[in-house]
C-alpha atoms as a PDB file:
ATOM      1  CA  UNK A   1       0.000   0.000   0.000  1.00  0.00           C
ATOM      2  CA  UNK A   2       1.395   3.537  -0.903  1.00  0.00           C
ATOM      3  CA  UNK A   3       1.740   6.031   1.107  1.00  0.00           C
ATOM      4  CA  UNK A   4      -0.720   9.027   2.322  1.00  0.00           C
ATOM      5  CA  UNK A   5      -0.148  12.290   2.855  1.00  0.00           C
ATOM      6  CA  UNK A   6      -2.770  14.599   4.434  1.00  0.00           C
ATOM      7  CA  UNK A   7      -2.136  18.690   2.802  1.00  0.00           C
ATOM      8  CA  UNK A   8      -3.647  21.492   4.191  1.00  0.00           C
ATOM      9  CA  UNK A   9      -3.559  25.278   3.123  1.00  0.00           C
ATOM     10  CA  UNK A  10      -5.904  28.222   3.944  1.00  0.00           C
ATOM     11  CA  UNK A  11      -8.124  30.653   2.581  1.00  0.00           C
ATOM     12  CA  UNK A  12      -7.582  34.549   2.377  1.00  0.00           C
ATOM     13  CA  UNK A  13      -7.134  36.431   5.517  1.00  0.00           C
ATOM     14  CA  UNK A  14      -7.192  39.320   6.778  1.00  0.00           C
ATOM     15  CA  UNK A  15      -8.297  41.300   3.273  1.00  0.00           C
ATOM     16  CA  UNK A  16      -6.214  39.832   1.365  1.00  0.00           C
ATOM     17  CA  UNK A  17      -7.305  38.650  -2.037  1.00  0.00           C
ATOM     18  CA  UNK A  18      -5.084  35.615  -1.864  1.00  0.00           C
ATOM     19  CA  UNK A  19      -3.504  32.718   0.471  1.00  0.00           C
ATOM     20  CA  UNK A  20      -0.655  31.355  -1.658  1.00  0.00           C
ATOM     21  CA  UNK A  21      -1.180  28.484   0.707  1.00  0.00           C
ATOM     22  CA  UNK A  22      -4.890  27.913  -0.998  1.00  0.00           C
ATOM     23  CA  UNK A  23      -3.505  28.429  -4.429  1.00  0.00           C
ATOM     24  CA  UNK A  24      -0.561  25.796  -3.824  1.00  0.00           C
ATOM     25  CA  UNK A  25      -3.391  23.526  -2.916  1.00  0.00           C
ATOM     26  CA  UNK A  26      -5.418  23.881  -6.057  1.00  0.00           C
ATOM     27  CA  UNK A  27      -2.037  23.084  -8.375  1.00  0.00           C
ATOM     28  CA  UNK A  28      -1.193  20.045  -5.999  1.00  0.00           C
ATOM     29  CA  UNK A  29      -4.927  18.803  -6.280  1.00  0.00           C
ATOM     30  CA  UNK A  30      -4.834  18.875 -10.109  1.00  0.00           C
ATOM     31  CA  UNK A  31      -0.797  17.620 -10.486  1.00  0.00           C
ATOM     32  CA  UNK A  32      -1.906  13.897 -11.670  1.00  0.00           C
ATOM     33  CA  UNK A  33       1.730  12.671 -10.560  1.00  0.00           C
ATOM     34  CA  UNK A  34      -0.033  11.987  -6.645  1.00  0.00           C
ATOM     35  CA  UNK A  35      -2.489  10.620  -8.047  1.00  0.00           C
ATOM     36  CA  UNK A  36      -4.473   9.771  -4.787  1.00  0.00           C
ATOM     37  CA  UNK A  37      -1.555   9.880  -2.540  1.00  0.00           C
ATOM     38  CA  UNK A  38      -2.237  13.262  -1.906  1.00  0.00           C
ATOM     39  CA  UNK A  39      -5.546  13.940  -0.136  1.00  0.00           C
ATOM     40  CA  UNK A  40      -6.300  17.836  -0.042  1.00  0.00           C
ATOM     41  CA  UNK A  41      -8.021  20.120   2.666  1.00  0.00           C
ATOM     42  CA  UNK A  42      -8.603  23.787   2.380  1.00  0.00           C
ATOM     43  CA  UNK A  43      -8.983  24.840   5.600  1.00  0.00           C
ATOM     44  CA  UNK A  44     -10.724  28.470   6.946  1.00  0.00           C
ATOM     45  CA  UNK A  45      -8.651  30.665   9.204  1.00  0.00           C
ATOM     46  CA  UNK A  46     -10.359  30.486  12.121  1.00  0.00           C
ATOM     47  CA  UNK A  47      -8.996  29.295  15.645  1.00  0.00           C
ATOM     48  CA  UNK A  48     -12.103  27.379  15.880  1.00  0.00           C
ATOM     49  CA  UNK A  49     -12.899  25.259  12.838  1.00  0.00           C
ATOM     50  CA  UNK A  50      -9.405  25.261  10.923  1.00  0.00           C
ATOM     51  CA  UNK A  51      -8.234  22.311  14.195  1.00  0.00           C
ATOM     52  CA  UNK A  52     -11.310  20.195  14.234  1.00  0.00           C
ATOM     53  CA  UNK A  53     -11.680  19.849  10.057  1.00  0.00           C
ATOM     54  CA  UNK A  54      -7.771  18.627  10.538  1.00  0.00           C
ATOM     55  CA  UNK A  55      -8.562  15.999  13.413  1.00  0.00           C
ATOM     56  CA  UNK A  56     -11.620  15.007  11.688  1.00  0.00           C
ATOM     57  CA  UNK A  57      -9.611  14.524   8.318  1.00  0.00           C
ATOM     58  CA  UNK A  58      -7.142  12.411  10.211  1.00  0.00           C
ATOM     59  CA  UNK A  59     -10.086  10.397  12.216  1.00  0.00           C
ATOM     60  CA  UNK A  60     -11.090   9.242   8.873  1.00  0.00           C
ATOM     61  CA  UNK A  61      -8.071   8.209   7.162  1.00  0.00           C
ATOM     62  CA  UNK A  62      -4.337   7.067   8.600  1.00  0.00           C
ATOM     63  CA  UNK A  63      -1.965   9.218   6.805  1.00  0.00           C
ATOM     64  CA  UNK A  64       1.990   9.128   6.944  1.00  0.00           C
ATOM     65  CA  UNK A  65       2.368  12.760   7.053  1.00  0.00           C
ATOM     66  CA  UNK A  66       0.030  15.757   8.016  1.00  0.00           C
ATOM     67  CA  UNK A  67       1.892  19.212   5.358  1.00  0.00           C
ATOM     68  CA  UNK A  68      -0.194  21.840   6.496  1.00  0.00           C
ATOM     69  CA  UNK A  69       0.677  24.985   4.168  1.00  0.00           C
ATOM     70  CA  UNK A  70       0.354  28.552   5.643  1.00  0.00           C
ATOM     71  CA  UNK A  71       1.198  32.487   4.280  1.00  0.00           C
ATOM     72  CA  UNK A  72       3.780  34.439   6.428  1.00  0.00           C
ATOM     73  CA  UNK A  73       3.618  37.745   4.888  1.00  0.00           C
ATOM     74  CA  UNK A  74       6.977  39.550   5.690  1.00  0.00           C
ATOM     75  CA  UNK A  75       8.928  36.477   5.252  1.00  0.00           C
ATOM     76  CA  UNK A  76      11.189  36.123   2.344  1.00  0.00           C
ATOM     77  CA  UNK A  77      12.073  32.677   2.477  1.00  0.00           C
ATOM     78  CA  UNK A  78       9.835  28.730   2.667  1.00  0.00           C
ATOM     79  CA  UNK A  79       9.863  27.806   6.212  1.00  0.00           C
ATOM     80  CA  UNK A  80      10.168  24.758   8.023  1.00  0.00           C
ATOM     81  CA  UNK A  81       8.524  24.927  11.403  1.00  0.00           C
ATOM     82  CA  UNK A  82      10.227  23.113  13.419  1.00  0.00           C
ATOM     83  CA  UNK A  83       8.115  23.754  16.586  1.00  0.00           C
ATOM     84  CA  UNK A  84       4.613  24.190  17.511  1.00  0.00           C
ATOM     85  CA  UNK A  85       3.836  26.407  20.163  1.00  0.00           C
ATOM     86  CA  UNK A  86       1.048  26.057  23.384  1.00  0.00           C
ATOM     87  CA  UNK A  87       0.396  30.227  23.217  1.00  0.00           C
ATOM     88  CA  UNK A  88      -2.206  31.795  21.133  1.00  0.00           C
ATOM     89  CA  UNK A  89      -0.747  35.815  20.641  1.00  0.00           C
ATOM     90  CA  UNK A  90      -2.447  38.232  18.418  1.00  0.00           C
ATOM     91  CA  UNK A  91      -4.461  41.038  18.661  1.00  0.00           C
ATOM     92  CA  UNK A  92      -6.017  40.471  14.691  1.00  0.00           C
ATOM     93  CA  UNK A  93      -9.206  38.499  14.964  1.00  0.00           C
ATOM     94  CA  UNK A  94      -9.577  35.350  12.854  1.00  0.00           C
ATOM     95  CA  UNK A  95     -11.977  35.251   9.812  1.00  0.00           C
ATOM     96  CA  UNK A  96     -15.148  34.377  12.330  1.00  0.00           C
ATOM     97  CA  UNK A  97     -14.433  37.669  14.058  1.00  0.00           C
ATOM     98  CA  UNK A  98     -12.868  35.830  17.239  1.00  0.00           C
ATOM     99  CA  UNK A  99      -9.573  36.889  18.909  1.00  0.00           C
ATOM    100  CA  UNK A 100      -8.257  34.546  21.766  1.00  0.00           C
ATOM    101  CA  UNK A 101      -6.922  35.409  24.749  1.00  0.00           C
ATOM    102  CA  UNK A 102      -3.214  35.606  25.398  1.00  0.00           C
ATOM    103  CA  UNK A 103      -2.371  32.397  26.833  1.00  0.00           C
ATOM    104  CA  UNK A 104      -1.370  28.563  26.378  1.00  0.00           C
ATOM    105  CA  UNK A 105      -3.589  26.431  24.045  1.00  0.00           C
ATOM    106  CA  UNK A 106      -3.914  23.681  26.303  1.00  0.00           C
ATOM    107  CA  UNK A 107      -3.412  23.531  30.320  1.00  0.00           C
ATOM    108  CA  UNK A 108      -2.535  19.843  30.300  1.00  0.00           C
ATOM    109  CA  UNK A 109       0.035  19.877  27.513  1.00  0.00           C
ATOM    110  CA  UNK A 110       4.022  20.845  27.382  1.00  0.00           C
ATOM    111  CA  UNK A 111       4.850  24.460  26.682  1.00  0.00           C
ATOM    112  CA  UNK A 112       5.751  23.188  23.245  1.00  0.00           C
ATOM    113  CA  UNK A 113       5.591  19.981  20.542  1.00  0.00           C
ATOM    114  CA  UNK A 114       8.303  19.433  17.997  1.00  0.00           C
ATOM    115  CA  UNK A 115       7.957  17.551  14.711  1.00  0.00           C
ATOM    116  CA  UNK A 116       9.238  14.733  14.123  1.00  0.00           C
ATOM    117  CA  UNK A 117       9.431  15.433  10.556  1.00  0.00           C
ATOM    118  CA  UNK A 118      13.086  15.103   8.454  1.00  0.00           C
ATOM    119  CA  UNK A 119      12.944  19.228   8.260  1.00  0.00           C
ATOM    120  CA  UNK A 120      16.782  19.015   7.830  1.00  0.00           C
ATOM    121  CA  UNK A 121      16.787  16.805   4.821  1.00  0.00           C
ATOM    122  CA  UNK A 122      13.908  18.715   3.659  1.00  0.00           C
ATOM    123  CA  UNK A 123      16.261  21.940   3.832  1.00  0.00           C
ATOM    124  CA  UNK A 124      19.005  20.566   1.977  1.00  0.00           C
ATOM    125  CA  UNK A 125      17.053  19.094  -0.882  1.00  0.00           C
ATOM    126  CA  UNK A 126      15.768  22.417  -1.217  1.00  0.00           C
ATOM    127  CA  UNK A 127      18.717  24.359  -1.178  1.00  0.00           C
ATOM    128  CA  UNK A 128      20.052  21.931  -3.626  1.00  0.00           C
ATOM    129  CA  UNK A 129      17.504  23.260  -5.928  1.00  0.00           C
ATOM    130  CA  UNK A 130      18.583  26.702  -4.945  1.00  0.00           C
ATOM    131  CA  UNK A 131      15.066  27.671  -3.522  1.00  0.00           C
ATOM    132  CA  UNK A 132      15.203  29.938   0.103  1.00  0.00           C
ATOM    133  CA  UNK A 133      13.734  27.820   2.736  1.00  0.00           C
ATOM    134  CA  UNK A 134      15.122  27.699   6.191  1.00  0.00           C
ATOM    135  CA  UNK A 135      14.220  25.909   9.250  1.00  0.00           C
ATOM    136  CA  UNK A 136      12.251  28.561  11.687  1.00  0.00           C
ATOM    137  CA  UNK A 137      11.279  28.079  15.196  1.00  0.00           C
ATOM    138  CA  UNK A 138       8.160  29.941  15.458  1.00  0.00           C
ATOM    139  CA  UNK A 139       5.088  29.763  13.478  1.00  0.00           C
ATOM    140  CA  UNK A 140       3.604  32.460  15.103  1.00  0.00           C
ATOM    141  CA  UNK A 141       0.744  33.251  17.408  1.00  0.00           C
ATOM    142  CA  UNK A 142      -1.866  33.421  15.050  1.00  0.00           C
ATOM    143  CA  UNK A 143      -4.238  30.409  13.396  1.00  0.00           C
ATOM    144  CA  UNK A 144      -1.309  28.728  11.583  1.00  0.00           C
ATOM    145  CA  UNK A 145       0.379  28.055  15.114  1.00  0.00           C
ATOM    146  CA  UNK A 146      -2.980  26.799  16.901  1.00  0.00           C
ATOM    147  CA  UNK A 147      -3.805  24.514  14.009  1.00  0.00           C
ATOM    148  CA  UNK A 148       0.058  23.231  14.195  1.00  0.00           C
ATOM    149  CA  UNK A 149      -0.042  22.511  17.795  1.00  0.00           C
ATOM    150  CA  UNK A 150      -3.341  20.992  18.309  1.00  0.00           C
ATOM    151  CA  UNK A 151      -2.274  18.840  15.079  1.00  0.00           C
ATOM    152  CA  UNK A 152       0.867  17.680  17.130  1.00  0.00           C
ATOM    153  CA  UNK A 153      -1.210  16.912  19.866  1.00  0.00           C
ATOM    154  CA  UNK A 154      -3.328  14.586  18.515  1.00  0.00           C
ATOM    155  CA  UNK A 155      -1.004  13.401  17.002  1.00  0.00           C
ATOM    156  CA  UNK A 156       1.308  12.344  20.123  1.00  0.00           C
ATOM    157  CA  UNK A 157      -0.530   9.090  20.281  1.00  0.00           C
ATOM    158  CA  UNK A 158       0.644   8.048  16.863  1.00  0.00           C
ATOM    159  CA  UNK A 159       4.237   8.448  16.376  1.00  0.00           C
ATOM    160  CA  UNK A 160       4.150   6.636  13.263  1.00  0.00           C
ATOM    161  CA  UNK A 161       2.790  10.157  11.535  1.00  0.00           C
ATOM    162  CA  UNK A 162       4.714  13.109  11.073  1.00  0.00           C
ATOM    163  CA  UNK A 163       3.525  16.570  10.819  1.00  0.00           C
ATOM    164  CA  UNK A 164       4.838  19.941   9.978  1.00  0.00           C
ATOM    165  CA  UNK A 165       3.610  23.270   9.365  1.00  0.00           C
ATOM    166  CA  UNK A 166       5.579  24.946   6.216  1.00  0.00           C
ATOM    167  CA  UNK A 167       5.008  29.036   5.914  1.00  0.00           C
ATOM    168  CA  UNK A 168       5.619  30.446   2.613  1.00  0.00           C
ATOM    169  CA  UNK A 169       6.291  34.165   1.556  1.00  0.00           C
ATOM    170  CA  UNK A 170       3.798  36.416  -0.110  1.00  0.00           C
ATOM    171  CA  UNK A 171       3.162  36.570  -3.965  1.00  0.00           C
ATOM    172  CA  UNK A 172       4.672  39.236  -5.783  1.00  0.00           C
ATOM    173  CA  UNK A 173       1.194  40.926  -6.643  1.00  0.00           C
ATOM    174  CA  UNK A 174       0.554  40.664  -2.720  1.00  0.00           C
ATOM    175  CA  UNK A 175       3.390  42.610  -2.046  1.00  0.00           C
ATOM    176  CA  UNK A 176       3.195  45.018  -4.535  1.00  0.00           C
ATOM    177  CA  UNK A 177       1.291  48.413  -3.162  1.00  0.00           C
ATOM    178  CA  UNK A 178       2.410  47.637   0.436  1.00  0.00           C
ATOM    179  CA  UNK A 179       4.034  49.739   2.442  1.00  0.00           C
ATOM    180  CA  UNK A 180       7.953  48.916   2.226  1.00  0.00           C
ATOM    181  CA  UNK A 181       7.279  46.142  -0.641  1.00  0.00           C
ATOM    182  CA  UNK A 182       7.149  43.467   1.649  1.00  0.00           C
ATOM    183  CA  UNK A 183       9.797  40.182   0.311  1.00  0.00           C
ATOM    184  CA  UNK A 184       7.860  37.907  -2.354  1.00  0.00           C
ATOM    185  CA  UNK A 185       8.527  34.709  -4.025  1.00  0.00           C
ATOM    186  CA  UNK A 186       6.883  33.745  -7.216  1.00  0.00           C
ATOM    187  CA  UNK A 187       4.034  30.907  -7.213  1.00  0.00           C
ATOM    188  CA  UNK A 188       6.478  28.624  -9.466  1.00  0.00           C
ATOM    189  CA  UNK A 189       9.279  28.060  -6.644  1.00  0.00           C
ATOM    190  CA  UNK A 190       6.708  27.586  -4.140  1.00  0.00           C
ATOM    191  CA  UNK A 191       5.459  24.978  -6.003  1.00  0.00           C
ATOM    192  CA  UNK A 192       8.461  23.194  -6.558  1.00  0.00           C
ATOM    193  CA  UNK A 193       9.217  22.985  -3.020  1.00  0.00           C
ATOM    194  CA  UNK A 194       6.610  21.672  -2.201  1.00  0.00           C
ATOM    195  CA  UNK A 195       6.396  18.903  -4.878  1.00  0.00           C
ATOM    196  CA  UNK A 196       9.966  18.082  -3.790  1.00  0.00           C
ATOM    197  CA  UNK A 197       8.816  17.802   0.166  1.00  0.00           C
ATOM    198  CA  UNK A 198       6.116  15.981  -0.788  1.00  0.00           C
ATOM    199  CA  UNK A 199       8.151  13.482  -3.867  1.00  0.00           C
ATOM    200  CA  UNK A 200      10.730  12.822  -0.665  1.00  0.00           C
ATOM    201  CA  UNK A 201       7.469  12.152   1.599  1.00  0.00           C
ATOM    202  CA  UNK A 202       6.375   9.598  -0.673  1.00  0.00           C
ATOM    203  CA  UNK A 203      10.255   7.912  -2.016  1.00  0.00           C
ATOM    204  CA  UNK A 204      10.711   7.390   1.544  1.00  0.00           C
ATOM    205  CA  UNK A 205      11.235   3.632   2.344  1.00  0.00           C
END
């Protein structure tokens, strides 16, 4: 039996017209090289839903990896998260209008979860294919983190599947118009990481 790979993205937030993360999704859904290997979820970016569509997705089907796919405007490079976080932080409200309050995601869990995904390897393939990725250690304190962490939570009970949260940069006609012309990265080397996470996913013996 092949192996399955659960990948996530979200929709536009926050006014913008666009998630890269969403767009991603679409090209990876229609790429005929998965075939079914590659299940799809667009997710909605709120602290609320976005956690429970990903546990119920995972409830329904045992996958080998969990890719969730998030926008990081400001960043210039692809990140690897390395960690997910037990601390919600923001003062922007998600798209249902809710902002948490400051303060761990879960009493009864450690301050933090790491993956247990091959982010290293993941790097260096990367940079082999001279795209910008680098390993990060925060992925925030906004929906992208709580999704992450509550993924890796669920997740501690079945060390057989990996998980990792990967932020990409804006598009260059998100950029464009904002103050200081945020960093960009076009759609085609976004891509192509993620095919190549996702090929190494799926070579893997």
């Amino acid at each position: 039996m092949g192996k399955k790979i659960l990948l996530t993205g979200f929709e536009p937030f926050l006014g913008e017209p666009v998630n890269p993360s969403q767009i991603l999704l679409e090209n990876i859904k229609r790429d005929l090289t998965f075939n079914d290997q590659v299940h799809t979820l667009l997710l909605p970016v709120s602290f609320a839903k976005a956690p429970r569509l990903v546990a119920a997705a995972m409830a329904m089907q045992d996958y080998d990896c969990v890719l969730m796919l998030g926008q990081a405007g400001g960043r210039r490079n692809i990140c690897l998260e390395r960690v997910g976080l037990n601390w919600n932080e923001t003062e922007k409200p998600d798209e249902d209008g809710s902002t948490p309050v400051r303060g761990t995601i879960s009493s009864q869990a450690p301050p933090a979860l790491f993956t247990t995904a091959p982010v290293e390897q993941w790097m260096q393939i990367l940079k082999e294919h001279q795209i910008p990725v680098e390993i990060s250690l925060s992925a925030g304190g906004y929906v992208c983190n709580n999704v992450y962490f509550k993924t890796l939570q669920v997740l501690g009970s079945s060390p057989e599947t990996e998980a990792c949260f990967i932020h990409v940069p804006y598009l260059p006609e998100q950029a464009e118009g904002k103050p200081d012309r945020p960093p960009a990265m076009e759609l085609e080397t976004m891509l192509k990481a993620v095919k190549l996470i996702l090929s190494s996913i799926l070579q893997r013996s």
